[in-house]
Protein backbone atom coordinates (compact mmCIF):
# COMPACT_ATOMS: atom_id res chain seq x y z
CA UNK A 1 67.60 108.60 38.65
CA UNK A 2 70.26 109.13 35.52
CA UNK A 3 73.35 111.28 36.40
CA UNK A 4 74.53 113.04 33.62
CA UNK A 5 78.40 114.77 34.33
CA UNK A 6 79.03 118.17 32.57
CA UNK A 7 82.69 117.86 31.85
CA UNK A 8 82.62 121.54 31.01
CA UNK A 9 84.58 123.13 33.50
CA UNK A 10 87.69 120.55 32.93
CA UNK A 11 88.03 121.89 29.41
CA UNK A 12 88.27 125.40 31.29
CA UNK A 13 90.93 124.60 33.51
CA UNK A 14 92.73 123.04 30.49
CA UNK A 15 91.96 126.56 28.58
CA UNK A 16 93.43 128.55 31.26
CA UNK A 17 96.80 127.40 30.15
CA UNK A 18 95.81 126.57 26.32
CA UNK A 19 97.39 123.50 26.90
CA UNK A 20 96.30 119.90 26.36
CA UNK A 21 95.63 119.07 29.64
CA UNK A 22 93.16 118.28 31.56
CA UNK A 23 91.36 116.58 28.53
CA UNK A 24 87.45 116.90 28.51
CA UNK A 25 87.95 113.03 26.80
CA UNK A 26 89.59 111.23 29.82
CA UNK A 27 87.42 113.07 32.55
CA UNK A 28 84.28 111.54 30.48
CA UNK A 29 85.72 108.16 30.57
CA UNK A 30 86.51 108.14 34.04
CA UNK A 31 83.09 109.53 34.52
CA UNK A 32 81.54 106.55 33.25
CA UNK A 33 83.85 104.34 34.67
CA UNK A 34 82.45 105.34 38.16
CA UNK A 35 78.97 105.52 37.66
CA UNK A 36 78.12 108.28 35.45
CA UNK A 37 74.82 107.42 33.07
CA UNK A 38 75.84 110.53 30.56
CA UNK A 39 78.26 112.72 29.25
CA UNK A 40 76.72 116.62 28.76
CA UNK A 41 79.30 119.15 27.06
CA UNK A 42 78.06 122.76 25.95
CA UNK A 43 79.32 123.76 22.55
CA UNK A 44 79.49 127.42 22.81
CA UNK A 45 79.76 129.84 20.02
CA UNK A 46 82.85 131.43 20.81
CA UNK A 47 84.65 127.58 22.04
CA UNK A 48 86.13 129.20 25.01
CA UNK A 49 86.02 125.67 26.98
CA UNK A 50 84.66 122.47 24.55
CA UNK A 51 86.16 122.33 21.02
CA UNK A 52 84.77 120.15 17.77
CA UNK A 53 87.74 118.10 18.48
CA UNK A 54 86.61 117.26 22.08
CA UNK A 55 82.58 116.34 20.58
CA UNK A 56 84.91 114.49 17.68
CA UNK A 57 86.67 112.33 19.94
CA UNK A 58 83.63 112.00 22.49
CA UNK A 59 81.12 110.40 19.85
CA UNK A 60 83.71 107.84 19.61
CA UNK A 61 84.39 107.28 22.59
CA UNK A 62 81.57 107.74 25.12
CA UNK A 63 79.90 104.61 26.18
CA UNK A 64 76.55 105.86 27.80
CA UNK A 65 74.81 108.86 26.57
CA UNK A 66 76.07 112.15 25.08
CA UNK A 67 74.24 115.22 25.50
CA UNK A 68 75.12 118.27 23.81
CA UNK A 69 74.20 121.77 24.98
CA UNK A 70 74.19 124.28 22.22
CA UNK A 71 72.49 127.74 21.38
CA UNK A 72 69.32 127.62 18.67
CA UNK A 73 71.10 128.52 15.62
CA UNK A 74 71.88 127.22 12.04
CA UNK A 75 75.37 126.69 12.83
CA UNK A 76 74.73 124.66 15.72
CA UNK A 77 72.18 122.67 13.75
CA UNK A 78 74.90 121.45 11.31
CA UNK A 79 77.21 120.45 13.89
CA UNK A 80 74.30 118.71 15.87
CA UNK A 81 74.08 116.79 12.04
CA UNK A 82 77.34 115.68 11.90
CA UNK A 83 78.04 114.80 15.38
CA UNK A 84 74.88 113.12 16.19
CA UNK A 85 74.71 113.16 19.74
CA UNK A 86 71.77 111.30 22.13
CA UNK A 87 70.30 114.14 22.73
CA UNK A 88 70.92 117.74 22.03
CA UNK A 89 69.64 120.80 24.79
CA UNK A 90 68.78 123.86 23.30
CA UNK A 91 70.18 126.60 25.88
CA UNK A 92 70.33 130.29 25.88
CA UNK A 93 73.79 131.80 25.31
CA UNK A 94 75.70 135.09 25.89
CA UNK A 95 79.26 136.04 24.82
CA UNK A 96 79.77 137.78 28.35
CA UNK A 97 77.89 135.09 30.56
CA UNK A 98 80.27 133.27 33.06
CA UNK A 99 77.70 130.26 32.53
CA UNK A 100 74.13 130.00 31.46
CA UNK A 101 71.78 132.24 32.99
CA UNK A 102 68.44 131.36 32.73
CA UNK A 103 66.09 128.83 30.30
CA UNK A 104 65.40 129.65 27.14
CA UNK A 105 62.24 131.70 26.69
CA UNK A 106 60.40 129.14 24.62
CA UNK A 107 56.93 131.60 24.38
CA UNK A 108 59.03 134.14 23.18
CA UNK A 109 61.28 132.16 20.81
CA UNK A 110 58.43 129.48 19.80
CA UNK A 111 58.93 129.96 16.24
CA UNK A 112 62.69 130.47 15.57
CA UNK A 113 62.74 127.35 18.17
CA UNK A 114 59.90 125.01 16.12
CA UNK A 115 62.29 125.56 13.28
CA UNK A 116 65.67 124.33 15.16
CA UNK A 117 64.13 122.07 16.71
CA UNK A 118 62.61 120.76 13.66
CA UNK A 119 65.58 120.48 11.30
CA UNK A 120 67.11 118.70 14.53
CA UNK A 121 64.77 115.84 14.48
CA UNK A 122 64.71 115.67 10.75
CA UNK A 123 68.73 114.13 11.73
CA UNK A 124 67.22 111.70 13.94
CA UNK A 125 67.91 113.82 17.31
CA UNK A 126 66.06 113.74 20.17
CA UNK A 127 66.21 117.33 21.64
CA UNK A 128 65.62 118.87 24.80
CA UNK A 129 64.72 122.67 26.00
CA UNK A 130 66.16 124.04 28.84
CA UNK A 131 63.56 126.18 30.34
CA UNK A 132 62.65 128.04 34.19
CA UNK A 133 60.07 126.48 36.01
CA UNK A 134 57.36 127.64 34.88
CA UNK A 135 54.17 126.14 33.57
CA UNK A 136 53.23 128.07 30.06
CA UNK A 137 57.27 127.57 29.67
CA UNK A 138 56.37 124.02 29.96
CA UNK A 139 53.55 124.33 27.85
CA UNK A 140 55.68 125.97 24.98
CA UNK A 141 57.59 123.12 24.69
CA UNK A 142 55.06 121.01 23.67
CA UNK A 143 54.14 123.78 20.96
CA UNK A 144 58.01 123.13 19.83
CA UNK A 145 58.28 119.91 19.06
CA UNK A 146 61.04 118.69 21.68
CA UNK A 147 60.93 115.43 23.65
CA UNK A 148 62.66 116.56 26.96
CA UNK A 149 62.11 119.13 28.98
CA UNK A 150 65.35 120.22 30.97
CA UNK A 151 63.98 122.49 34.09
CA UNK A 152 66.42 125.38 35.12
CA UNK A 153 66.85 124.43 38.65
CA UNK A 154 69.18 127.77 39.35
CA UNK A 155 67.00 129.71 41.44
CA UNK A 156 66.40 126.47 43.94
CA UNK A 157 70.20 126.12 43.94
CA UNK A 158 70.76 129.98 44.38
CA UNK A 159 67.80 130.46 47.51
CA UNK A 160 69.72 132.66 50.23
CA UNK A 161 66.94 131.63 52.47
CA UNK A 162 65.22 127.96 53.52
CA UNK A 163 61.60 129.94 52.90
CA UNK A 164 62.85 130.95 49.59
CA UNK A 165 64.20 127.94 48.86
CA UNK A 166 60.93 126.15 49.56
CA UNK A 167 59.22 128.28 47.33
CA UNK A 168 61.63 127.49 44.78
CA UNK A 169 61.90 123.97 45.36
CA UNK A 170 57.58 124.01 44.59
CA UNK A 171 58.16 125.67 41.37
CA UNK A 172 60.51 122.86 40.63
CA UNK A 173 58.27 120.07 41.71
CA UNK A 174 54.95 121.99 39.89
CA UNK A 175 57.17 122.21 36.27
CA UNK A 176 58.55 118.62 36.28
CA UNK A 177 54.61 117.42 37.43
CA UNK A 178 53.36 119.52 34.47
CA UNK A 179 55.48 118.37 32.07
CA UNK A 180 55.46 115.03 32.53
CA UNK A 181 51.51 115.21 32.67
CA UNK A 182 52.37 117.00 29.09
CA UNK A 183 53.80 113.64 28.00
CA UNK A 184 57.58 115.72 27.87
CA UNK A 185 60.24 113.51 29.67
CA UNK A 186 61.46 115.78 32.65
CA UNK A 187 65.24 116.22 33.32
CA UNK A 188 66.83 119.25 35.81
CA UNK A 189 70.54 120.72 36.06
CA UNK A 190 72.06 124.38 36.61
CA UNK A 191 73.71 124.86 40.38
CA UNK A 192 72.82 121.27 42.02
CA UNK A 193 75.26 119.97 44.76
CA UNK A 194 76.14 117.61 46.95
CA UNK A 195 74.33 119.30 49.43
CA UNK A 196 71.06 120.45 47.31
CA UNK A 197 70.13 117.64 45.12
CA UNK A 198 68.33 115.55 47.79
CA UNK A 199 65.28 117.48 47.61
CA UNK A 200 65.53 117.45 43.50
CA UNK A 201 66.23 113.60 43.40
CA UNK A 202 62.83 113.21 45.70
CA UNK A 203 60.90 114.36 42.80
CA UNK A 204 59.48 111.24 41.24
CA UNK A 205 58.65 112.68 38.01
CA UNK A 206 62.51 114.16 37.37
CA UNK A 207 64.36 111.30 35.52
CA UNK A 208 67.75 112.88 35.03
CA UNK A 209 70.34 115.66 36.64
CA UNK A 210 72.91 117.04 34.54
CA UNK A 211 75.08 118.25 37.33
CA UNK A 212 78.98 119.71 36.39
CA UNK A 213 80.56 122.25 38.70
CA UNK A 214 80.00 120.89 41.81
CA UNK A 215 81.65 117.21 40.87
CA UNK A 216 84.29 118.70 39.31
CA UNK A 217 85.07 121.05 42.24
CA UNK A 218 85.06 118.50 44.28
CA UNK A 219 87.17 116.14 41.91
CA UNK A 220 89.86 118.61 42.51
CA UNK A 221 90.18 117.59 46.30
CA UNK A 222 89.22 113.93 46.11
CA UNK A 223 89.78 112.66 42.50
CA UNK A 224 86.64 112.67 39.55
CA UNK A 225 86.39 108.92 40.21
CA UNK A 226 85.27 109.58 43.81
CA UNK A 227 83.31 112.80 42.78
CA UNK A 228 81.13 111.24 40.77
CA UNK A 229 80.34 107.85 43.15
CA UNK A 230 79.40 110.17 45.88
CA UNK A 231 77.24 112.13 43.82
CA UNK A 232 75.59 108.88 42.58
CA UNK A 233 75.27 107.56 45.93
CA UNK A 234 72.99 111.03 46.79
CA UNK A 235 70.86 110.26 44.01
CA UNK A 236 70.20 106.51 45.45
CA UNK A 237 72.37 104.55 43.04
CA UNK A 238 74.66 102.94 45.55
CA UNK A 239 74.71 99.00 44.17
CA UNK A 240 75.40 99.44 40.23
CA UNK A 241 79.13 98.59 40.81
CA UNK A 242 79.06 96.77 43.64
CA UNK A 243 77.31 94.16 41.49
CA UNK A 244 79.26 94.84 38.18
């Protein structure tokens, strides 16, 4: 299974200050350096932690996959154009969210999203909707257009209980079974750990994890290099560099 790093939450710490440091750019590069299979940033609208300067430097730079999360709108479409990312996610946004809430509702949004999505692969993107699990979510997606289905694995990672977290866990495994049935390739992220993912990387038909806080938190006490081997190591990638 892919591990895709959200550098995110270094370009917060680095906005804190408004400083140049940490930089977004190094933290991907040691990333990959240890393991990681993809760089994900999320290009908000108001730039309070990734700047066009960061996705600048980063499509020159990154060696593996970038993945860009951005909100569905026209603005966001042009920069998508010029940057040319991997892949793009289509995520919901708010101005007074501490980080995304939820999936997008693609029944709701089907049409405004067919567009986006759309003019997207009209630049030669391959895009991906970040949705709950649920099956006519699933099923929307299809409706849209995208490739990838990203499955909002929040709730799982947010279960106060282990019965609740079953039942959330099911809803996982039922959403990434539907959508790869669908012909969507299935990839999860929001709240994974080190000491949640197991159960996530056990589901066969889940190819990727986009996975940010919780490596960078941990990067604080043991060094990003480290962060990100362990993490690999959980998701059963343990002999990549020992045999590079």
């Amino acid at each position: 299974m892919r591990l895709g790093v959200n550098v995110d939450h270094i370009a917060t710490l680095r906005e804190a200050r408004r400083t140049n440091e940490p930089d977004p750019v190094v933290a991907a590069a040691l990333a990959e350096l240890s393991g990681a299979d993809q760089i994900t940033v999320h290009l908000r609208g108001d730039r309070r932690h990734i700047k066009e300067r960061d996705l600048e430097i980063l499509r020159r730079t990154v060696r593996t996959r970038l993945n860009v999360e951005m909100a569905a709108t026209e603005e966001m479409v042009k920069m998508a154009a010029v940057i040319k990312p991997e892949s793009v996610t289509l995520v919901p946004e708010r101005r007074e969210e501490v980080t995304t809430e939820g999936g997008l509702d693609a029944i709701l949004n089907q049409n405004h999203l067919k567009k986006i999505v759309g003019a997207m692969r009209e630049s030669g993107l391959s895009v991906s909707i970040f949705v709950d699990p649920d099956f006519d979510q699933i099923k929307a997606v299809t409706k849209i257009g995208a490739e990838i289905v990203e499955i909002n694995t929040g709730k799982y990672a947010d279960a106060k209980t282990d019965e609740l977290r079953a039942l959330e866990l099911n809803k996982v495994v039922n959403a990434a079974r539907a959508g790869r049935k669908m012909e969507l390739r299935v990839v999860a992220g929001h709240g994974l750990t080190y000491h949640n993912v197991g159960p996530i990387v056990a589901i066969a038909e889940i190819e990727e994890l986009n996975i940010g806080h919780s490596i960078v938190a941990r990067a604080v006490l043991v060094g990003l290099e480290r962060a990100v081997r362990e993490m690999k190591a959980l998701m059963g990638d343990q002999t990549r560099h020992s045999q590079g």
